[in-house]
Protein backbone atom coordinates (compact mmCIF):
# COMPACT_ATOMS: atom_id res chain seq x y z
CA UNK A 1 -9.82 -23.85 11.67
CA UNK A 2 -6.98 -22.58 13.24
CA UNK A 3 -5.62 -19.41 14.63
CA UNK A 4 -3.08 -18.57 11.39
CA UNK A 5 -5.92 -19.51 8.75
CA UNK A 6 -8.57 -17.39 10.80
CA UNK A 7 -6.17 -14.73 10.33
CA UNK A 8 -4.96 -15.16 6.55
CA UNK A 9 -8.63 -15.30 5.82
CA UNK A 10 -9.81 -12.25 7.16
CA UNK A 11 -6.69 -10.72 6.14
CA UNK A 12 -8.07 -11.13 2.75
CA UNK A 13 -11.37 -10.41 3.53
CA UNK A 14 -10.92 -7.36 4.67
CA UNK A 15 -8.96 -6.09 1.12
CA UNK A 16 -11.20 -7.45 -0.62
CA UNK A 17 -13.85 -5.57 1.03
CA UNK A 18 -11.68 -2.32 1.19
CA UNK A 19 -11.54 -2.93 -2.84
CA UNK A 20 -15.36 -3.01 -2.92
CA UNK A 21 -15.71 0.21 -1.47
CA UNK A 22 -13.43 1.83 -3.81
CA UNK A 23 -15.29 0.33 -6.96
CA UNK A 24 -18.36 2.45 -5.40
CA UNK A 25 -16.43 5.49 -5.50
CA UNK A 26 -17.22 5.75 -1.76
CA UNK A 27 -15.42 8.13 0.35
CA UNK A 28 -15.91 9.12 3.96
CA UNK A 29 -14.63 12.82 3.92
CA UNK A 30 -14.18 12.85 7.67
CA UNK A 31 -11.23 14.43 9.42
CA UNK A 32 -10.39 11.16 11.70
CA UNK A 33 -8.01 8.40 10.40
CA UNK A 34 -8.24 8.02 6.52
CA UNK A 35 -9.90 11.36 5.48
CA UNK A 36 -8.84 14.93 5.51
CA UNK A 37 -12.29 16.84 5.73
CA UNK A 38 -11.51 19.03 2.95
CA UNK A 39 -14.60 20.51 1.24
CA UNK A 40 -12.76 19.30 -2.10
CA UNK A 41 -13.98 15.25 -0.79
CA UNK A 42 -17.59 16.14 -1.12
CA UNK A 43 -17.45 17.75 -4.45
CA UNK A 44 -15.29 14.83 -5.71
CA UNK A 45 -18.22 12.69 -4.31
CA UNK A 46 -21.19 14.87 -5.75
CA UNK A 47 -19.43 14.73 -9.07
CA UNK A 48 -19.46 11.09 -9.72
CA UNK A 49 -17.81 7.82 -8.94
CA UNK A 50 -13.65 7.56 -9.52
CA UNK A 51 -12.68 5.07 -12.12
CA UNK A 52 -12.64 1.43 -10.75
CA UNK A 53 -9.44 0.33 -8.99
CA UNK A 54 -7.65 -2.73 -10.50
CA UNK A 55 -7.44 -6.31 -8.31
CA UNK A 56 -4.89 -6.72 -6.22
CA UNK A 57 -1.62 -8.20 -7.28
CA UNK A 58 -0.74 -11.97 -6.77
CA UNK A 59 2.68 -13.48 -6.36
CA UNK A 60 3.76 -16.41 -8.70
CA UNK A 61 5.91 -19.26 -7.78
CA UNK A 62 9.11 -19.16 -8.83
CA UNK A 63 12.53 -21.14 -8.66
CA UNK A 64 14.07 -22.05 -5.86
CA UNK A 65 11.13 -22.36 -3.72
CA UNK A 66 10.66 -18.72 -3.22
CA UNK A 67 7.97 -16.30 -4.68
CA UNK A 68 8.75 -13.68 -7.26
CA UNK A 69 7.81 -10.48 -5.68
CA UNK A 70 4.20 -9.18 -6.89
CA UNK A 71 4.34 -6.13 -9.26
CA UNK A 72 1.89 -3.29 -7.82
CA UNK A 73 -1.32 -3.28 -9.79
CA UNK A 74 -2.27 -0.73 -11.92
CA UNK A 75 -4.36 1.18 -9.40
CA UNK A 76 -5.45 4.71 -10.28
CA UNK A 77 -4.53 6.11 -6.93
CA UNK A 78 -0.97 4.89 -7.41
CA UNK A 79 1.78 7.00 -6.72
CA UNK A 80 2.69 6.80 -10.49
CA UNK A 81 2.09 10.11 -12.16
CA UNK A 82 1.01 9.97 -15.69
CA UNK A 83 3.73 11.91 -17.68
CA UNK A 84 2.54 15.09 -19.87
CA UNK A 85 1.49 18.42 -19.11
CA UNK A 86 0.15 18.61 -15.84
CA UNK A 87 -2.85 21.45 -14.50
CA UNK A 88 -1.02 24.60 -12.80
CA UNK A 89 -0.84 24.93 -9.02
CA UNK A 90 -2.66 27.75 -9.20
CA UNK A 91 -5.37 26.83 -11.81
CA UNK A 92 -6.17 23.75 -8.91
CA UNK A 93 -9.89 24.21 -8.11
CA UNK A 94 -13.08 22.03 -7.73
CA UNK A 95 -16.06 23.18 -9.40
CA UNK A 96 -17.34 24.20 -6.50
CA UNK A 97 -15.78 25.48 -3.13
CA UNK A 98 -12.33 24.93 -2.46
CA UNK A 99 -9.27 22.71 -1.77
CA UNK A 100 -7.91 23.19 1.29
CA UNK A 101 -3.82 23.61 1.14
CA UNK A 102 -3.27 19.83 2.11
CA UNK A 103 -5.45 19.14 -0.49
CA UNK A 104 -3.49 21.64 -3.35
CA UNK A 105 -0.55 20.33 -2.05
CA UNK A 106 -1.29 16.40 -2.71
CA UNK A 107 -2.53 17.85 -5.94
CA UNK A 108 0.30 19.68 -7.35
CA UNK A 109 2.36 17.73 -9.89
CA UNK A 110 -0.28 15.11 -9.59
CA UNK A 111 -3.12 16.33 -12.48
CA UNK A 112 -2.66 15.53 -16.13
CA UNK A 113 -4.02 18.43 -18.09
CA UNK A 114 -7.58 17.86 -19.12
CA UNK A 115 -8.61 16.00 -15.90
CA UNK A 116 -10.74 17.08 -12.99
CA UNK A 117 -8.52 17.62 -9.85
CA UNK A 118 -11.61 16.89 -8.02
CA UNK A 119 -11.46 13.29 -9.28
CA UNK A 120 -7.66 13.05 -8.19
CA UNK A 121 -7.66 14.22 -4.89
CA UNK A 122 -11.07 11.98 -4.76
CA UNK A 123 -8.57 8.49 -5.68
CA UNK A 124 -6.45 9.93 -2.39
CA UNK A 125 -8.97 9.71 0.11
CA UNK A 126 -10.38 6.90 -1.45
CA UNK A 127 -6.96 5.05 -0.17
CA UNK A 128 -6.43 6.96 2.75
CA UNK A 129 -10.06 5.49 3.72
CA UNK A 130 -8.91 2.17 2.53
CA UNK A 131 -5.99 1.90 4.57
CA UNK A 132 -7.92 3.33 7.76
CA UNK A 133 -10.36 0.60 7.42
CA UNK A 134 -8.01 -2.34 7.38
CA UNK A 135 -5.84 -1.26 9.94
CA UNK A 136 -8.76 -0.90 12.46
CA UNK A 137 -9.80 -4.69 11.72
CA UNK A 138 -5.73 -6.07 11.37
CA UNK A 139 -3.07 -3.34 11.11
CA UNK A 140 -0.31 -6.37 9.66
CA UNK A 141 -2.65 -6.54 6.81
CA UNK A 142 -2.80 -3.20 6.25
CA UNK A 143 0.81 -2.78 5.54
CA UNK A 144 1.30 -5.54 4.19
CA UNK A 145 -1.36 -4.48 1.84
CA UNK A 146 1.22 -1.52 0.97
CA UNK A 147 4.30 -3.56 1.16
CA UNK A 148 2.75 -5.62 -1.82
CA UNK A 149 0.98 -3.10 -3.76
CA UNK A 150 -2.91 -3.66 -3.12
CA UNK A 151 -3.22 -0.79 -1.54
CA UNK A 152 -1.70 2.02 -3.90
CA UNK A 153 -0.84 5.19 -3.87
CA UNK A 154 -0.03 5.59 0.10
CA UNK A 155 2.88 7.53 0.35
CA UNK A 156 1.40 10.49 -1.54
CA UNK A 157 -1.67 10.60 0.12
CA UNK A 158 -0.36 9.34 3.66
CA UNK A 159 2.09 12.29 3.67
CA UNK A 160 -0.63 14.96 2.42
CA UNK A 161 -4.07 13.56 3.15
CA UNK A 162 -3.69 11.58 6.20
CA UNK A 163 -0.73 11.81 8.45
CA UNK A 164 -2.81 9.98 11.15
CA UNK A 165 -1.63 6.46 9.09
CA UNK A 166 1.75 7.56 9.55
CA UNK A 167 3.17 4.67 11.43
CA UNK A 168 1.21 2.46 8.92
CA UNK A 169 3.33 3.99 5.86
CA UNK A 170 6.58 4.09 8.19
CA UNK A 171 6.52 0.48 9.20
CA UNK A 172 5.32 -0.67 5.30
CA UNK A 173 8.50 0.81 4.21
CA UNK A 174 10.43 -0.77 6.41
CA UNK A 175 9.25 -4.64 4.43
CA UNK A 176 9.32 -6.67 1.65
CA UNK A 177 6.42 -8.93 -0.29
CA UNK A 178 7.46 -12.52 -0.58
CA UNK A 179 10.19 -12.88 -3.43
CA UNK A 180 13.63 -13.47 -4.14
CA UNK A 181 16.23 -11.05 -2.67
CA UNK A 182 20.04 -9.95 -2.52
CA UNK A 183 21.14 -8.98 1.25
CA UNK A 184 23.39 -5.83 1.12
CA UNK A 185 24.10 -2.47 3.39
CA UNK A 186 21.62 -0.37 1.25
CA UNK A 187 17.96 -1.32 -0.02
CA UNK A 188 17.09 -1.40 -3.62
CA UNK A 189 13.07 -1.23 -4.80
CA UNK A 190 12.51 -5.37 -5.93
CA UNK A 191 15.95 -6.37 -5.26
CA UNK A 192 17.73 -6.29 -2.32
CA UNK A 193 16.94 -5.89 1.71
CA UNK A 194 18.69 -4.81 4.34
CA UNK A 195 20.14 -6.90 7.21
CA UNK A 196 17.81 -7.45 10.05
CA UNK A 197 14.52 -9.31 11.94
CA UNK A 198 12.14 -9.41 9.64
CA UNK A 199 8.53 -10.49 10.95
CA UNK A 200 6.14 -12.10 8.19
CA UNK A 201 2.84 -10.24 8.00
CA UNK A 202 -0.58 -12.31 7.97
CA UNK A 203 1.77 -15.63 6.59
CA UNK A 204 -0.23 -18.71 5.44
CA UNK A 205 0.24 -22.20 6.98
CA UNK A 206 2.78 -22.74 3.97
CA UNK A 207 4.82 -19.94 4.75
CA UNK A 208 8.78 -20.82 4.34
CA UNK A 209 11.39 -18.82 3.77
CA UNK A 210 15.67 -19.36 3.04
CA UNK A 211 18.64 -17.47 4.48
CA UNK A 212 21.64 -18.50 2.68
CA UNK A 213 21.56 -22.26 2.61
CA UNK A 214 19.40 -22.23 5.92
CA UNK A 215 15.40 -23.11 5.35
CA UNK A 216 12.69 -22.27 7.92
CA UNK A 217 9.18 -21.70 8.92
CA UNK A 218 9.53 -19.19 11.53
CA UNK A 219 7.45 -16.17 11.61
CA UNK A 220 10.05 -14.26 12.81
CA UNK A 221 13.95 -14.35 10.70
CA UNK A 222 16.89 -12.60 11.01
CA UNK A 223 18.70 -11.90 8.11
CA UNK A 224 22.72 -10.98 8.21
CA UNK A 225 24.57 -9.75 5.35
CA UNK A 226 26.64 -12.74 5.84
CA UNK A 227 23.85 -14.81 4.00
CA UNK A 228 23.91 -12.65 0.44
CA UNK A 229 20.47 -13.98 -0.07
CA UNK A 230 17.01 -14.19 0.97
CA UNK A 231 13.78 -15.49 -0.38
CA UNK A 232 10.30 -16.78 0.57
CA UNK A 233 6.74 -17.90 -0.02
CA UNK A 234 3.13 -18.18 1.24
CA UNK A 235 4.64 -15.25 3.79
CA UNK A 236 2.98 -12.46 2.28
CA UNK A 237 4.89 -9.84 3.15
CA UNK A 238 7.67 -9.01 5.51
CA UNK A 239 8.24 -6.00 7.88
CA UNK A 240 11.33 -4.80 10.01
CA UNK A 241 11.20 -5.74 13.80
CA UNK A 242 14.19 -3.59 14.82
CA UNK A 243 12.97 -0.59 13.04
């Protein structure tokens, strides 16, 4: 087996493991990388498992010979707020103890009416944990884990819950899952990239990608706006190099 499918496979491994422990409602609590040590983790733990997270999203072949880019899975910790009338800042408390003001602040805005904040803030640590424990195994797999949507949610509870994964969220945003793509000065969400060297993250042994009218294999591709377009497969995901 060689290096590249060594790498792919525990790539994938080690989502599909982070998946497992959110399906257990599992959530480490600590103050290191991934948790925020907020009494409001344990009484989200002591009052029950969260609601199971979705499986990851897969790309599907397209035209062309590229990839249309994967749509981010349903996950409850997504950064998606349900619409409706959401629970008061100040009517934010666990059933026991308290949250700290990390914790109200990830909250606010984020709590349907009806629905134990607890729970929520439970779904945030859940993926701060989850991105913690891919990144100490293979930290390309743990963005591109954002970059493509199997690990959702991030930016919310990055920013509140976890600041310590940082560079993680910083460098995901910088990328692109495998897809078809307009090149222009300013980035639009699913269609179009910015100029640059772009470095595929975790790519399989079929990994090709098109610039223009020029084809490669490279890990590593610089894109100019002189191309227009851009597309790949069997890459993964992409992330910035002169970021």
């Amino acid at each position: 087996m060689t290096r590249t499918h060594r790498r792919v496979r525990l790539a994938a491994a080690v989502l599909v493991t982070a998946a497992a422990v959110l399906l257990t409602g599992c959530s480490s609590g600590s103050d290191g990388p991934g948790g925020s040590g907020g009494s409001g983790t344990k009484d989200a733990a002591r009052g029950g498992s969260a609601p199971a997270a979705t499986a990851p999203a897969t790309a599907s072949t397209g035209s062309a010979g590229a990839t249309s880019a994967p749509s981010a899975p349903a996950d409850p910790a997504s950064d998606t707020v349900p619409s409706g009338p959401k629970v008061p800042q100040g009517e934010l408390t666990p059933v026991t103890g308290s949250f700290t003001k990390k914790e109200k602040a990830y909250l606010t805005g984020r709590v349907p009416k009806g629905t134990d904040p607890a729970a929520v803030l439970q779904l945030g640590q859940e993926t701060c944990d989850r991105i913690a424990s891919v990144a100490r195994i293979d930290r390309d797999a743990a963005i591109g884990g954002i970059i493509t949507g199997q690990i959702g949610g991030a930016n919310g509870a990055v920013t509140h819950l976890c600041p310590k994964q940082e560079d993680i969220l910083r460098a995901a945003e910088t990328g692109f899952a495998d897809g078809s793509y307009t090149v222009g000065a300013k980035a639009k969400a699913g269609s179009v990239i910015t100029p640059g060297t772009y470095r595929a993250l975790t790519p399989t042994k079929d990994c090709t990608w098109t610039v223009g009218t020029k084809s490669g294999t490279a890990r590593k591709v610089t894109v100019t706006a002189a191309a227009r377009t851009f597309g790949s497969r069997g890459c993964f995901a992409w992330a910035k190099e002169d970021r």
